[in-house]
N, C-alpha and C. Protein backbone atom coordinates (compact mmCIF):
# COMPACT_ATOMS: atom_id res chain seq x y z
N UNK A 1 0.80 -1.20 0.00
CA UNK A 1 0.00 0.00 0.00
C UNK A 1 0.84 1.26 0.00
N UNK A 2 2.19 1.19 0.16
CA UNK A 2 2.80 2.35 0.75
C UNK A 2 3.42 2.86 -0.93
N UNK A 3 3.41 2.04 -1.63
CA UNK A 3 3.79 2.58 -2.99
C UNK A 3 2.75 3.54 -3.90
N UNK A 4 1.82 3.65 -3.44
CA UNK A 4 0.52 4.72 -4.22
C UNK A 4 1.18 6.36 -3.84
N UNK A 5 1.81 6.09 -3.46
CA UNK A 5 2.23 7.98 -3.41
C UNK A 5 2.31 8.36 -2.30
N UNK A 6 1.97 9.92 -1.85
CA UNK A 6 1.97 10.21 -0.43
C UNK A 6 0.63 10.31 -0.05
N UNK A 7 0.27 9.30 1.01
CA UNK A 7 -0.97 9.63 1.95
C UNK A 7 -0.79 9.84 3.07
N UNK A 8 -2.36 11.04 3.30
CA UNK A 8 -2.27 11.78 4.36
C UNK A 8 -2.05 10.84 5.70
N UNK A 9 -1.99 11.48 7.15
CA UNK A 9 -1.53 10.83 7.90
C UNK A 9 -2.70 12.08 9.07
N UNK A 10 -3.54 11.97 9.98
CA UNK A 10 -3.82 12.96 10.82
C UNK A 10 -3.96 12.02 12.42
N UNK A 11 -3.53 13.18 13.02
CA UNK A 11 -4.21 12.63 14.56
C UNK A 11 -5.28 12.71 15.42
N UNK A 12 -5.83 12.36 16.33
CA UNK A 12 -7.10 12.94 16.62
C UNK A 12 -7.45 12.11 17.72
N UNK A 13 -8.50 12.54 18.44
CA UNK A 13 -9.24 11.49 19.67
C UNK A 13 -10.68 10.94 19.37
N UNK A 14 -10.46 9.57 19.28
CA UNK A 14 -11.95 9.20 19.11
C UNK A 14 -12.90 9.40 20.39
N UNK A 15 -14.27 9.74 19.31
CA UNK A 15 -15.09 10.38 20.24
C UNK A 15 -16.15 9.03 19.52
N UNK A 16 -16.06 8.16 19.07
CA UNK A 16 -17.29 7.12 18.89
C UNK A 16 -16.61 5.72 18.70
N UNK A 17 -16.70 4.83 19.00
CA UNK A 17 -16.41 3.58 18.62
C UNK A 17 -17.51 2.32 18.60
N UNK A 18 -18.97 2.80 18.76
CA UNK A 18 -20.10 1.90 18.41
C UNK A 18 -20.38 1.16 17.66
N UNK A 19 -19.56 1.16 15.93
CA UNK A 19 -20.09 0.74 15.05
C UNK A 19 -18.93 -0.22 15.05
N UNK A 20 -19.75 -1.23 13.89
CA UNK A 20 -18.21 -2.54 14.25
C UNK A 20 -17.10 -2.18 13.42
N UNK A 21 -16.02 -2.30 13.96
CA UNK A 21 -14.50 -2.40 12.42
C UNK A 21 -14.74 -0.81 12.08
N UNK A 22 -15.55 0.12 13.25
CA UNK A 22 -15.10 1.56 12.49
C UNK A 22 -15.08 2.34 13.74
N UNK A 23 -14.43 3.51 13.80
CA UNK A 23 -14.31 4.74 14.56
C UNK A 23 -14.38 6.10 14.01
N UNK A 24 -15.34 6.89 14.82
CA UNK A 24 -14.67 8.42 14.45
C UNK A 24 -13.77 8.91 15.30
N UNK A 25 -13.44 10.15 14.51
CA UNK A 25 -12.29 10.57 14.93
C UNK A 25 -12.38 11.70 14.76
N UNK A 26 -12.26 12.80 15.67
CA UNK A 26 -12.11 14.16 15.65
C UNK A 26 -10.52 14.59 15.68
N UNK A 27 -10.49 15.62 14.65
CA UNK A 27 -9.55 15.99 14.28
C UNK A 27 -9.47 17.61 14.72
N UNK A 28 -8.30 17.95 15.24
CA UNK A 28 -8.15 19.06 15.62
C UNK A 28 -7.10 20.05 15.21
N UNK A 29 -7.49 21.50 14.31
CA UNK A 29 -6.45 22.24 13.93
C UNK A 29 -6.30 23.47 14.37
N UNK A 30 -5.46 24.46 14.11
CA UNK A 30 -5.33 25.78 14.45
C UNK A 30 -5.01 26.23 12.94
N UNK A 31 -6.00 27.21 12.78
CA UNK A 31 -5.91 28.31 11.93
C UNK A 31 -5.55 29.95 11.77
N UNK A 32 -5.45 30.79 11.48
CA UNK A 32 -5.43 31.77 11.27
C UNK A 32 -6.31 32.68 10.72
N UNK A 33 -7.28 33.44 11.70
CA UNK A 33 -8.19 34.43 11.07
C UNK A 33 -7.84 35.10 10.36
N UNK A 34 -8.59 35.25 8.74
CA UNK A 34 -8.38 36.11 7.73
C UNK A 34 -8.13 37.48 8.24
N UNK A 35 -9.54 38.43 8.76
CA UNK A 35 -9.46 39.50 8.80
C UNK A 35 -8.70 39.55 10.44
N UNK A 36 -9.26 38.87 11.26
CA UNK A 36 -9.01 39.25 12.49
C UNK A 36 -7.25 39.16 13.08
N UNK A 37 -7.12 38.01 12.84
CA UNK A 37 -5.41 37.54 12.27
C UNK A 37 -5.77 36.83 13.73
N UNK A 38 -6.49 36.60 14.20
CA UNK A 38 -6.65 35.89 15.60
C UNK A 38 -6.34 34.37 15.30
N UNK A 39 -5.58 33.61 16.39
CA UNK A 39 -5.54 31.88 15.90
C UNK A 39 -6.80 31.04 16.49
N UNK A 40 -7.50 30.86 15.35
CA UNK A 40 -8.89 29.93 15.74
C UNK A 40 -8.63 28.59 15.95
N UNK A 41 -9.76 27.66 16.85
CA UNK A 41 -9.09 25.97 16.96
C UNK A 41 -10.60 25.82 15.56
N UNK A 42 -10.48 25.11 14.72
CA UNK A 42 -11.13 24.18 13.91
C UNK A 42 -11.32 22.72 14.50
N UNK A 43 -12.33 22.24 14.00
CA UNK A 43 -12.64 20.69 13.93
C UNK A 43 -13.21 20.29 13.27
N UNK A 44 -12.87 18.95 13.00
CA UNK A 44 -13.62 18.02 11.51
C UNK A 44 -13.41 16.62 12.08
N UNK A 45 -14.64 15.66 11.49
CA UNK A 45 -14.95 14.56 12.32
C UNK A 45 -14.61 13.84 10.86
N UNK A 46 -13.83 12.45 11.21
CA UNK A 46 -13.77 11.75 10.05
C UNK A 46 -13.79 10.28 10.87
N UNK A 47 -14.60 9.32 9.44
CA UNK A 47 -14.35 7.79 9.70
C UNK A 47 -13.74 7.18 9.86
N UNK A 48 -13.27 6.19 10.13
CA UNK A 48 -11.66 5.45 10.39
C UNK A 48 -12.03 4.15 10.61
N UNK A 49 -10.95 3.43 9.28
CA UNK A 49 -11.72 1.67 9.99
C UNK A 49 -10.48 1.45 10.96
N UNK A 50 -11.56 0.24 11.61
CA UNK A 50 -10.37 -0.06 13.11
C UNK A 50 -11.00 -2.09 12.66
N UNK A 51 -10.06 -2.52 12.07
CA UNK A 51 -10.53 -4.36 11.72
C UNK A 51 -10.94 -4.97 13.06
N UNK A 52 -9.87 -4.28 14.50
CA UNK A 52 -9.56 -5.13 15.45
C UNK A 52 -10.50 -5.14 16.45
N UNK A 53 -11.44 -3.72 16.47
CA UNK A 53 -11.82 -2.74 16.90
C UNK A 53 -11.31 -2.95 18.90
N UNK A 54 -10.01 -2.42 18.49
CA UNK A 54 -8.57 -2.10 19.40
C UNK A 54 -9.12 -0.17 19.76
N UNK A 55 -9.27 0.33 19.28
CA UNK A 55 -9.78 1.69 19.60
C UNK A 55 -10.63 1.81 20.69
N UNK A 56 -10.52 2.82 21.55
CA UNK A 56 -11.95 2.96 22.22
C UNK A 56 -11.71 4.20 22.23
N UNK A 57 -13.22 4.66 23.23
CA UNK A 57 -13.96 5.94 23.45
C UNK A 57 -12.50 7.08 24.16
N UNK A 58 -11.89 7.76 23.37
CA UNK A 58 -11.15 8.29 24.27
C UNK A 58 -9.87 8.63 23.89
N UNK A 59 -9.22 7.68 22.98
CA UNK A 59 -8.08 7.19 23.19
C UNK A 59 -7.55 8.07 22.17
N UNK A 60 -6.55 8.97 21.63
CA UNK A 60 -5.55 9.42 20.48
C UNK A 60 -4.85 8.21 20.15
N UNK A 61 -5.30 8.91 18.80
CA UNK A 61 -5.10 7.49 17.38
C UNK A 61 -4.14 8.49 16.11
N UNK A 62 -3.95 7.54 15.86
CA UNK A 62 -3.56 8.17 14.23
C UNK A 62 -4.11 7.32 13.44
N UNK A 63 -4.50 8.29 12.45
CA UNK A 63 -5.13 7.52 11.28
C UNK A 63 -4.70 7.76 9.75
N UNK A 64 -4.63 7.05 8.51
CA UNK A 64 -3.85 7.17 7.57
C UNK A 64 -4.88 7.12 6.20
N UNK A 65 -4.67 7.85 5.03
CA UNK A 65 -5.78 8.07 4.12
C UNK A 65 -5.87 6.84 3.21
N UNK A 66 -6.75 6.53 3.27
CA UNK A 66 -6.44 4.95 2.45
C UNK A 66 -8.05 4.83 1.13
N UNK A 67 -8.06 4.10 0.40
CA UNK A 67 -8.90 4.12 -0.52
C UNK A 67 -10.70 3.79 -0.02
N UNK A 68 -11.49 4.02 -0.10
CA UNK A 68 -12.48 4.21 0.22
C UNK A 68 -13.20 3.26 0.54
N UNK A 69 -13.62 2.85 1.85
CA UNK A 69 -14.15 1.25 2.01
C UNK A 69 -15.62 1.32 2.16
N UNK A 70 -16.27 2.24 2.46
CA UNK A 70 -17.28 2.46 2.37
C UNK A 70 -18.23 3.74 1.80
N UNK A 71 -19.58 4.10 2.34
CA UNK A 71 -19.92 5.73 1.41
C UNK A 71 -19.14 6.66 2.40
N UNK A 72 -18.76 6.44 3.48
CA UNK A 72 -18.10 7.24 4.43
C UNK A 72 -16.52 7.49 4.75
N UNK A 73 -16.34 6.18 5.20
CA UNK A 73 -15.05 5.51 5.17
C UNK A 73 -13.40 6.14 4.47
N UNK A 74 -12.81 6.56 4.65
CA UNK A 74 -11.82 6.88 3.81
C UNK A 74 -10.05 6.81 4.29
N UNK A 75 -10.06 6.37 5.65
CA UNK A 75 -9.33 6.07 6.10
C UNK A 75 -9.14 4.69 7.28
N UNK A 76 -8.42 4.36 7.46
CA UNK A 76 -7.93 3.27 8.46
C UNK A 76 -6.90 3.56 9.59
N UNK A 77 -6.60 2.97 10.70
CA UNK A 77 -6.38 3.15 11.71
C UNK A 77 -4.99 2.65 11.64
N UNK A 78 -3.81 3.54 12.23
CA UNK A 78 -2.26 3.21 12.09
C UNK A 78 -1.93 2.83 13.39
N UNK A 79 -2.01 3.30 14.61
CA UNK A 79 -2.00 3.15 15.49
C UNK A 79 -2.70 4.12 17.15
N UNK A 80 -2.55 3.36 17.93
CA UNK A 80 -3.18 4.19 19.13
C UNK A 80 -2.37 4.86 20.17
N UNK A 81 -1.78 6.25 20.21
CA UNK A 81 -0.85 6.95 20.50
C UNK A 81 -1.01 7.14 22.45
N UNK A 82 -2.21 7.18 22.36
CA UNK A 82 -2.51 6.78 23.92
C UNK A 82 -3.85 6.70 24.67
């Protein structure tokens, strides 16, 4: 898999692990206000398969961009950071 080019890589804390072989994952950034120039926090929630379902409610994960396993789905689970 590692020969398709560069895929993304993000970190984040799952905030769901209900569904089977999947997790979300909230992702957390800092931006820069256009006009204000103030540094804003952003967030974006993404899918993540977990096969083992080794993840739980809580835990910082990394997750890696991988080809699309479901209508949601777009990444898989690299490991659990803590």
């Amino acid at each position: 898999m590692e020969s398709r080019g560069m895929m993304k890589t993000r970190s984040g804390v799952v905030i769901n692990d209900k569904i089977d072989k999947s997790i979300v994952v909230r992702i957390e950034r800092t931006t820069k206000h256009a006009k204000y120039k103030r540094v804003v926090r952003r967030t974006s929630k993404l899918m993540a398969h977990d096969k083992d379902n080794q993840a739980k409610l809580g835990d910082k994960v990394r997750v890696k961009e991988t080809r699309p396993m479901s209508g949601q789905k777009r990444w898989r689970l690299l490991e659990i950071l803590k």
